[in-house]
N, C-alpha and C. Protein backbone atom coordinates (compact mmCIF):
# COMPACT_ATOMS: atom_id res chain seq x y z
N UNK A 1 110.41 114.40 37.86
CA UNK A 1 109.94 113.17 38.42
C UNK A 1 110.88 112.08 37.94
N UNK A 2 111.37 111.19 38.76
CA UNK A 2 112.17 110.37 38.43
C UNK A 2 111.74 108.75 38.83
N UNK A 3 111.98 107.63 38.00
CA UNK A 3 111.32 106.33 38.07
C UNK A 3 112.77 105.68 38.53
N UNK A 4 111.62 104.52 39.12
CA UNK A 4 112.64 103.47 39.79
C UNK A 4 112.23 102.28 38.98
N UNK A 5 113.65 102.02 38.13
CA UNK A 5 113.75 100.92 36.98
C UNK A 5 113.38 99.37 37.39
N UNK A 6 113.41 99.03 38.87
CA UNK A 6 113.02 98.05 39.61
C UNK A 6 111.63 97.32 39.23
N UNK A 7 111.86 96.10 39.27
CA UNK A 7 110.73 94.98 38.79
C UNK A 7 109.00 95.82 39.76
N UNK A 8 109.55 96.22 40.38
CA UNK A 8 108.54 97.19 40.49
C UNK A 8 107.59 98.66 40.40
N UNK A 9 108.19 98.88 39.59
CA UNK A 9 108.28 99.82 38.77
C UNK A 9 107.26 100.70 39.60
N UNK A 10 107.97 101.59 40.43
CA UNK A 10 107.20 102.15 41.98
C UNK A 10 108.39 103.91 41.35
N UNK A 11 107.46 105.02 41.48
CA UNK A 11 108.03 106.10 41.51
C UNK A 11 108.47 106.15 42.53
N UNK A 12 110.12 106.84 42.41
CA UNK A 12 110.85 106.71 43.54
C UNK A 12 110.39 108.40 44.11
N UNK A 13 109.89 109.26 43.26
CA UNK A 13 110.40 110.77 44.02
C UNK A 13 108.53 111.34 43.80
N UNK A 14 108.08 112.30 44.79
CA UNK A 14 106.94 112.94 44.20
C UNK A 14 107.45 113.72 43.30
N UNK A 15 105.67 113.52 42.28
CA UNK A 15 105.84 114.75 40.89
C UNK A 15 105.54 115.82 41.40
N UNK A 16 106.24 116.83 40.59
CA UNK A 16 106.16 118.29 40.84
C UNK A 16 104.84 118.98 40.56
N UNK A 17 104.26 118.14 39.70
CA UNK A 17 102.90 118.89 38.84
C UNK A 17 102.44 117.44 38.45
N UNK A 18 101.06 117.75 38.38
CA UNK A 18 100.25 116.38 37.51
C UNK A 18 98.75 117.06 37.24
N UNK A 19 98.06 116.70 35.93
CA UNK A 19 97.25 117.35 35.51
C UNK A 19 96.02 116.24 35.57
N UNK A 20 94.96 116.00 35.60
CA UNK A 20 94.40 114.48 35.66
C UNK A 20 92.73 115.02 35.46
N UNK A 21 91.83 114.38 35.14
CA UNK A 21 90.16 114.35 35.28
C UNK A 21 89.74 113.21 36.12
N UNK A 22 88.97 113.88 37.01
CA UNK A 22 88.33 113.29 37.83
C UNK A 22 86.53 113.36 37.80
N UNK A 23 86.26 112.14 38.94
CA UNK A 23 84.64 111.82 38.36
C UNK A 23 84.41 112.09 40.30
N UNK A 24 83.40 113.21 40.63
CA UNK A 24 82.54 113.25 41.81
C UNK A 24 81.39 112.26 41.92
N UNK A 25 81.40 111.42 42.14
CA UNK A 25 80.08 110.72 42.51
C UNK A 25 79.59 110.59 43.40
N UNK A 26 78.30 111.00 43.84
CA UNK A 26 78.39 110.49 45.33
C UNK A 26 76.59 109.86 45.50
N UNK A 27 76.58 108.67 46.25
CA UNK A 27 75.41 108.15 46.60
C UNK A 27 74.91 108.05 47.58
N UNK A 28 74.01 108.25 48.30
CA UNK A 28 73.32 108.32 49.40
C UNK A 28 73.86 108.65 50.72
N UNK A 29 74.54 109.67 50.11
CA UNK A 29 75.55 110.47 51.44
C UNK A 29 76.79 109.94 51.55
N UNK A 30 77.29 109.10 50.60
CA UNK A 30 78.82 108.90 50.48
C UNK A 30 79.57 109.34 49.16
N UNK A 31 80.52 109.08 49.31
CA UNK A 31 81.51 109.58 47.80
C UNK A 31 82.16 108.39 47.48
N UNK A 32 82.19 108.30 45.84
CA UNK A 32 82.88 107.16 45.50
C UNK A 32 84.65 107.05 45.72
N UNK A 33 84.96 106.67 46.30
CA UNK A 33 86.90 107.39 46.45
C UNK A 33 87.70 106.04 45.96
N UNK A 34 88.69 106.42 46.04
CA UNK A 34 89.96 104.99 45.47
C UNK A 34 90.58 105.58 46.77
N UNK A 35 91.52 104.75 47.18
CA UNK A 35 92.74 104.84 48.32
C UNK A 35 94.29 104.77 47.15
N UNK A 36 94.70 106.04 47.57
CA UNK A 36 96.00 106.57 46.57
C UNK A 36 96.88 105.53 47.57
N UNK A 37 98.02 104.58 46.23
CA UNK A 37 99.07 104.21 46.73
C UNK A 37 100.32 104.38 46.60
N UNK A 38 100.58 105.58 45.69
CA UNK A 38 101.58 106.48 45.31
C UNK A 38 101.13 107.66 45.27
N UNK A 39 102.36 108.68 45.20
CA UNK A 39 102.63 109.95 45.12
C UNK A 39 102.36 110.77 46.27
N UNK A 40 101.86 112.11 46.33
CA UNK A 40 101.75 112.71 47.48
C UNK A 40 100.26 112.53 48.54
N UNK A 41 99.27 111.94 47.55
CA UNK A 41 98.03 111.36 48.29
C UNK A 41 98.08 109.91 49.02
N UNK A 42 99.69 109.46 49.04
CA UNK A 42 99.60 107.98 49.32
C UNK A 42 98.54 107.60 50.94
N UNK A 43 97.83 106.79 51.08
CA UNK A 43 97.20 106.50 52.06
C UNK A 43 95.72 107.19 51.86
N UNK A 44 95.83 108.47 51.04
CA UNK A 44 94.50 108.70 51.38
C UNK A 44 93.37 108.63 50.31
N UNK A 45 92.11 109.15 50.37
CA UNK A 45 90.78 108.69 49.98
C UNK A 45 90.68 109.96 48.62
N UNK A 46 90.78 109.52 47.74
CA UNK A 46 91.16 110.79 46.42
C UNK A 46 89.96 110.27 45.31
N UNK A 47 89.48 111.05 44.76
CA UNK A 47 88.34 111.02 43.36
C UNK A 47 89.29 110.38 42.50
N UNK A 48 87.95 109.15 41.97
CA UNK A 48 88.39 108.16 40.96
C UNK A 48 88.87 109.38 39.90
N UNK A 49 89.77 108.85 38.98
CA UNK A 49 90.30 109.27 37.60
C UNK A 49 91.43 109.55 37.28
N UNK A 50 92.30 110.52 36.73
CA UNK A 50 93.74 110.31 36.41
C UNK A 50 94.35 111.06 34.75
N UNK A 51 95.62 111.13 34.67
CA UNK A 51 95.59 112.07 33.31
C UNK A 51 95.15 111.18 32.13
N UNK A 52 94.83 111.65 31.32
CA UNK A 52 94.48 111.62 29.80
C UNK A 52 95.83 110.85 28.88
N UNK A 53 95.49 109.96 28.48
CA UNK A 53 96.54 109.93 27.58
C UNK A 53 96.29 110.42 26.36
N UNK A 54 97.54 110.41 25.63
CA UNK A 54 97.92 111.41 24.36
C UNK A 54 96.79 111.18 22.99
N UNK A 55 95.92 112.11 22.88
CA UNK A 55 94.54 112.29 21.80
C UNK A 55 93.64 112.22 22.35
N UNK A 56 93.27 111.37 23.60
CA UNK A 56 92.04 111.29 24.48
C UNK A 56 91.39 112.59 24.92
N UNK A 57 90.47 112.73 24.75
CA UNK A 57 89.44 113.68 24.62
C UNK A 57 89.08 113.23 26.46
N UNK A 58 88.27 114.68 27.62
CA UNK A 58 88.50 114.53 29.50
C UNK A 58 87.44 113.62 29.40
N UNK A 59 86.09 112.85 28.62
CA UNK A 59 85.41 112.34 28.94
C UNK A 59 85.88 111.17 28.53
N UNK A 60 86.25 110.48 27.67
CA UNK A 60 87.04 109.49 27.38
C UNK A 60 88.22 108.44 28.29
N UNK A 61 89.07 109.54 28.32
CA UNK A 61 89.74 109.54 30.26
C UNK A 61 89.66 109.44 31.12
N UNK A 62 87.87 110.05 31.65
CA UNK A 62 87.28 109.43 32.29
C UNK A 62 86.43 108.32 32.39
N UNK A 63 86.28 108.06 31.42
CA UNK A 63 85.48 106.94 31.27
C UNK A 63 86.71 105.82 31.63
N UNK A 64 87.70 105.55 30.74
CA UNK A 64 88.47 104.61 31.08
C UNK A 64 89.25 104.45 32.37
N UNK A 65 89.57 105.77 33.23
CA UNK A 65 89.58 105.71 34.07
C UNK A 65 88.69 105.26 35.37
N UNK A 66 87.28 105.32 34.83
CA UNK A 66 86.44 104.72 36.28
C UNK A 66 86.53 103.43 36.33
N UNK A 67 86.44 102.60 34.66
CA UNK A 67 86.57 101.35 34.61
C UNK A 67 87.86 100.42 35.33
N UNK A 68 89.12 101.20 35.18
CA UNK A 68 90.23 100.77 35.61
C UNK A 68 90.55 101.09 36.77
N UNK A 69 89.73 102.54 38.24
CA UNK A 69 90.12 102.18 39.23
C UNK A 69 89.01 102.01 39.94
N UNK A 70 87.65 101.24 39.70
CA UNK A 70 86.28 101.09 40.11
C UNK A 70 85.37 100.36 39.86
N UNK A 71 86.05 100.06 38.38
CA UNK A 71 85.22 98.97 37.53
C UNK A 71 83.56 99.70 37.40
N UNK A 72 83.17 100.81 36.92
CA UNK A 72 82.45 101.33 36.95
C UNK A 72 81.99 102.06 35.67
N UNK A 73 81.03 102.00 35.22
CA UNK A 73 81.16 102.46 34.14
C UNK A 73 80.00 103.93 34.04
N UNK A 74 80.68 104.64 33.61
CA UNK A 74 80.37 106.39 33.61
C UNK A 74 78.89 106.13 32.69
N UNK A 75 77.61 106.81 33.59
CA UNK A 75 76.37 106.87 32.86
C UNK A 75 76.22 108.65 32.46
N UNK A 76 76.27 109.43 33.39
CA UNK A 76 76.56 110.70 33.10
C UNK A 76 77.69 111.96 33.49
N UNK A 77 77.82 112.79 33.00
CA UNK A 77 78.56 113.40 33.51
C UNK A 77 78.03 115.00 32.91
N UNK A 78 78.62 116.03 33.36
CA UNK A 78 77.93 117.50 33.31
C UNK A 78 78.64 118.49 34.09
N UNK A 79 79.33 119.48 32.91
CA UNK A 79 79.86 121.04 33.99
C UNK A 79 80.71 120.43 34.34
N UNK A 80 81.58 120.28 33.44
CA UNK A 80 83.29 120.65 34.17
C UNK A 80 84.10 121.84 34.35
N UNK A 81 84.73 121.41 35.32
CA UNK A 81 84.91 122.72 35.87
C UNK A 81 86.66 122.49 36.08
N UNK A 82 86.99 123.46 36.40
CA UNK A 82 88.79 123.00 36.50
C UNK A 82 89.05 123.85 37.89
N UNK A 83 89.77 123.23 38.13
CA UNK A 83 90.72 123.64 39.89
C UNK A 83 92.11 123.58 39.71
N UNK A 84 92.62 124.56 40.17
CA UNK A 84 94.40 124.31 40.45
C UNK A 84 94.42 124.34 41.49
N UNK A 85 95.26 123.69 42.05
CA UNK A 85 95.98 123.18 44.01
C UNK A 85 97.15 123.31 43.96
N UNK A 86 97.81 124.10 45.09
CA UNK A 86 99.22 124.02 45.35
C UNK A 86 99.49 123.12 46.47
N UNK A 87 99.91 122.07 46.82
CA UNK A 87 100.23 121.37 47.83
C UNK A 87 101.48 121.46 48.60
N UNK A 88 101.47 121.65 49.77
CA UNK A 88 102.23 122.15 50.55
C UNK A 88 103.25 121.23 51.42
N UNK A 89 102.34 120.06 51.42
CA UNK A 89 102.73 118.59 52.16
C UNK A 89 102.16 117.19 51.88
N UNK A 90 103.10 116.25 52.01
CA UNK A 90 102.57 114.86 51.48
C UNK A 90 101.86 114.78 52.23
N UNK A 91 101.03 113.28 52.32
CA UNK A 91 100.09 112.64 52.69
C UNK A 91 100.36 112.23 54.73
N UNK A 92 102.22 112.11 54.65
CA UNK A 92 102.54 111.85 55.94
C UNK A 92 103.48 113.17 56.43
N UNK A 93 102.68 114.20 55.73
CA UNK A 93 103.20 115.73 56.49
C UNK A 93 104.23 116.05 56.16
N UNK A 94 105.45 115.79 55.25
CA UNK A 94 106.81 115.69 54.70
C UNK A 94 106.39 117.12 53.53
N UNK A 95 107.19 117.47 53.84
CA UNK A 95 107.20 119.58 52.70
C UNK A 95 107.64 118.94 51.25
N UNK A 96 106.30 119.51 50.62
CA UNK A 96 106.57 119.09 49.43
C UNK A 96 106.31 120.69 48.50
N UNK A 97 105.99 120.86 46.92
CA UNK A 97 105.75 121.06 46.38
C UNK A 97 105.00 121.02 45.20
N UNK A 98 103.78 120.47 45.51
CA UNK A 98 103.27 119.95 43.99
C UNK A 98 102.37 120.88 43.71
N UNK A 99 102.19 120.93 42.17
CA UNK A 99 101.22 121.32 41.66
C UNK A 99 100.27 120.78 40.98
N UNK A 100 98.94 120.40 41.74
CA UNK A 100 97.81 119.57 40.82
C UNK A 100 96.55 120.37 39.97
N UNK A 101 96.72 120.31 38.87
CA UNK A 101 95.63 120.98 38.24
C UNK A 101 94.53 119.50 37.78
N UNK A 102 93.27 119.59 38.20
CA UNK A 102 92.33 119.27 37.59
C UNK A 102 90.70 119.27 37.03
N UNK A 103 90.48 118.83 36.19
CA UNK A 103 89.16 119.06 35.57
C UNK A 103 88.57 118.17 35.99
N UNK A 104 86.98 118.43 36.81
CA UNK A 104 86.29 116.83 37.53
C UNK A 104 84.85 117.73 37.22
N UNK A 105 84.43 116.51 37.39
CA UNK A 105 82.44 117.01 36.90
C UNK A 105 81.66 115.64 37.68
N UNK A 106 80.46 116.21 38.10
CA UNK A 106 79.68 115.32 38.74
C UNK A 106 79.44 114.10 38.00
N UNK A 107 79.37 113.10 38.38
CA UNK A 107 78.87 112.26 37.46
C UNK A 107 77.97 110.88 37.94
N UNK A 108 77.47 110.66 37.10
CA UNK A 108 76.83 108.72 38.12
C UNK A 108 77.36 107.61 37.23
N UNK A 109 76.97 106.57 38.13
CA UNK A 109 78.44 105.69 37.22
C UNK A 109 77.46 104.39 37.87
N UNK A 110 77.16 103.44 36.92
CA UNK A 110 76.35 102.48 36.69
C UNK A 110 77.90 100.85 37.47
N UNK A 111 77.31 99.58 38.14
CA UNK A 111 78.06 99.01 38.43
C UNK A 111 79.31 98.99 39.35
N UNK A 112 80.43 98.38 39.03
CA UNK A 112 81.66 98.47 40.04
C UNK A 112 81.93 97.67 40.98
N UNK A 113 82.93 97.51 40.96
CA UNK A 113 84.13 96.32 41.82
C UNK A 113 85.08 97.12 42.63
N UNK A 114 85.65 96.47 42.98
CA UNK A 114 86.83 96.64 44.30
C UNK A 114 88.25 96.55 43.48
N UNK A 115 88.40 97.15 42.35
CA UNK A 115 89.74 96.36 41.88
C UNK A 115 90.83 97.53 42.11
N UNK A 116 92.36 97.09 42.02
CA UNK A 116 93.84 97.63 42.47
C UNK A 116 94.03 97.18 40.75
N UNK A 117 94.98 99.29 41.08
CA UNK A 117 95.30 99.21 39.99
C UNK A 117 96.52 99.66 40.26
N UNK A 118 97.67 100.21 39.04
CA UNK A 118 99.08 101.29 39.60
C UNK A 118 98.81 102.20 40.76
N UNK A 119 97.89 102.61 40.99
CA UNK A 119 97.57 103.83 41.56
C UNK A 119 96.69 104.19 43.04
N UNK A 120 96.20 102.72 42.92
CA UNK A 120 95.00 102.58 43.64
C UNK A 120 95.35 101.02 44.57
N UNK A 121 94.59 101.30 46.10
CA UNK A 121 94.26 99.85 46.96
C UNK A 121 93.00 99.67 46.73
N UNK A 122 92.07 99.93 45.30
CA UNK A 122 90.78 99.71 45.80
C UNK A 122 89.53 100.98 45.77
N UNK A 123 88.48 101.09 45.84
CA UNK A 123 87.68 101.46 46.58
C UNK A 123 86.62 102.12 47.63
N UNK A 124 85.82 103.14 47.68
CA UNK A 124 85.55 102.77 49.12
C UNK A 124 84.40 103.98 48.98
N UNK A 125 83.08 103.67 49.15
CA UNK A 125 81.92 104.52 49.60
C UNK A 125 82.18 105.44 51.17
N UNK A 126 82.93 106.40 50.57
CA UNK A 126 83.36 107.20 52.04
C UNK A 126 82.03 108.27 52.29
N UNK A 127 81.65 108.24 53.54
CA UNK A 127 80.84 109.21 54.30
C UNK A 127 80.78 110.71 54.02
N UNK A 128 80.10 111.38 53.45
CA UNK A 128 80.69 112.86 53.52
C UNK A 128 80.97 113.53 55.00
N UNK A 129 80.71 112.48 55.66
CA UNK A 129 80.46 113.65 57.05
C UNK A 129 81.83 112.98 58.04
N UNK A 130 82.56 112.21 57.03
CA UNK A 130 84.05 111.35 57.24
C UNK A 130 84.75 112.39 58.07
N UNK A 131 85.87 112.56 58.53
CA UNK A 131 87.04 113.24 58.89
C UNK A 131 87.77 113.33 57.86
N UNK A 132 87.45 114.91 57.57
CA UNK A 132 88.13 115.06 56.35
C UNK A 132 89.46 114.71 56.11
N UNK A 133 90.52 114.58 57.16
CA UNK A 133 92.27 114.31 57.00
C UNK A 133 91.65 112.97 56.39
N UNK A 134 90.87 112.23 56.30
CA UNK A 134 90.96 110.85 54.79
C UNK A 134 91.05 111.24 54.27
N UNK A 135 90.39 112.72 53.54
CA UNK A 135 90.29 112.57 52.40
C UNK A 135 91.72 113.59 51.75
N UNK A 136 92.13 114.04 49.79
CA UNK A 136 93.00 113.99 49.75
C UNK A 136 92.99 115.39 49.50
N UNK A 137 93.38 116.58 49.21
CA UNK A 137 93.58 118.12 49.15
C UNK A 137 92.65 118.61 47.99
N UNK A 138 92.52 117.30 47.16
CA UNK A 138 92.03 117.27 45.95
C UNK A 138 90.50 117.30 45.85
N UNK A 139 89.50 116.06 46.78
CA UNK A 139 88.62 116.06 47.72
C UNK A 139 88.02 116.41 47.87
N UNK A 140 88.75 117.74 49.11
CA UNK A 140 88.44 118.59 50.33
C UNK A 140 88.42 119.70 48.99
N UNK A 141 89.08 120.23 48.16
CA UNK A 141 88.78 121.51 47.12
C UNK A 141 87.51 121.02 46.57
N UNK A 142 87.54 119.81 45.90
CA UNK A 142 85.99 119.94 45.22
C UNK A 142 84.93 119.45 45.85
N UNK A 143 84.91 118.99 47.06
CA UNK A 143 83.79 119.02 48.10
C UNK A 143 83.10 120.43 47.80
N UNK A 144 84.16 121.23 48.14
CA UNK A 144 84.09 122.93 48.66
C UNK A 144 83.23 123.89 47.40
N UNK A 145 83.84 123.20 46.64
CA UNK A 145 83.30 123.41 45.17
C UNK A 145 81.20 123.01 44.59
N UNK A 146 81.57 122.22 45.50
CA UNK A 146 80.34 121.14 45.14
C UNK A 146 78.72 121.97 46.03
N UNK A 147 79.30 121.77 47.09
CA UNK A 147 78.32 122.35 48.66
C UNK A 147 79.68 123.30 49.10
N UNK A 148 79.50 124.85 49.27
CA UNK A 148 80.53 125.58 50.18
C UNK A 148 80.56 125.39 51.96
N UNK A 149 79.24 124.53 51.62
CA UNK A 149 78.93 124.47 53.38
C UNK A 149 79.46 123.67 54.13
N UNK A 150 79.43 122.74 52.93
CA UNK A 150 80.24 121.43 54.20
C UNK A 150 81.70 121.28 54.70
């Protein structure tokens, strides 16, 4: 993975691999999602959370993660579970290679805002019964995970 030294400090190339914890929430028939504005999910509707930094323990990570792309703050969480994804294509159909491994667990999450972060436009109580191409590979696996039916 290679960075672009620019006052905007915007990854110039997708990562090959990224490892991250994520939070499922979902309320009254929607899912809590952020809109990815980098990497291979750019444009689409992906589970709040993100990797761990160095000593952080996955609930910790997540916690600071809901706050920073949701403003939300984690009341429970339970049964994590881990997924690996091989991704085949970016977000605008371009052949990629990535490999995403992550650990996500149901959770409810008290509060929350609309806020943009590195990573994120934001937001957004998406429908489960959405068109899935919103949502991001990541998603659509632990949807599948969650209910096999839907």
């Amino acid at each position: 993975m290679t960075r672009n030294d620019s006052a905007s400090d915007v990854w110039s190339a997708t990562p090959r691999y990224h490892f991250g914890v994520y939070a499922y929430v979902e309320r009254a028939g929607a899912l809590l999602t952020v809109r990815k504005t980098r990497g291979p999910y750019t444009g689409l509707l992906d589970l709040p959370g993100g990797a761990p930094e160095p000593g952080e323990r996955r609930s910790e990570a997540l916690r600071r993660e809901l706050m920073e792309e949701c403003g939300a703050e984690l009341v429970t969480c339970s049964g994590w579970r881990h997924l690996s994804l091989r991704v085949r294509q970016d977000s605008e159909g371009t052949p990629i290679d990535f490999h995403h491994e992550a650990d996500w667990v149901v959770a409810t999450v008290t509060g929350g805002s609309n806020p943009r972060s590195v990573d994120t436009a934001g937001t957004e109580w998406a429908g489960l019964r959405a068109g899935r191409e919103r949502f991001s590979p990541l998603v659509r696996a632990v949807m599948a995970g969650v209910n096999p039916t839907r």
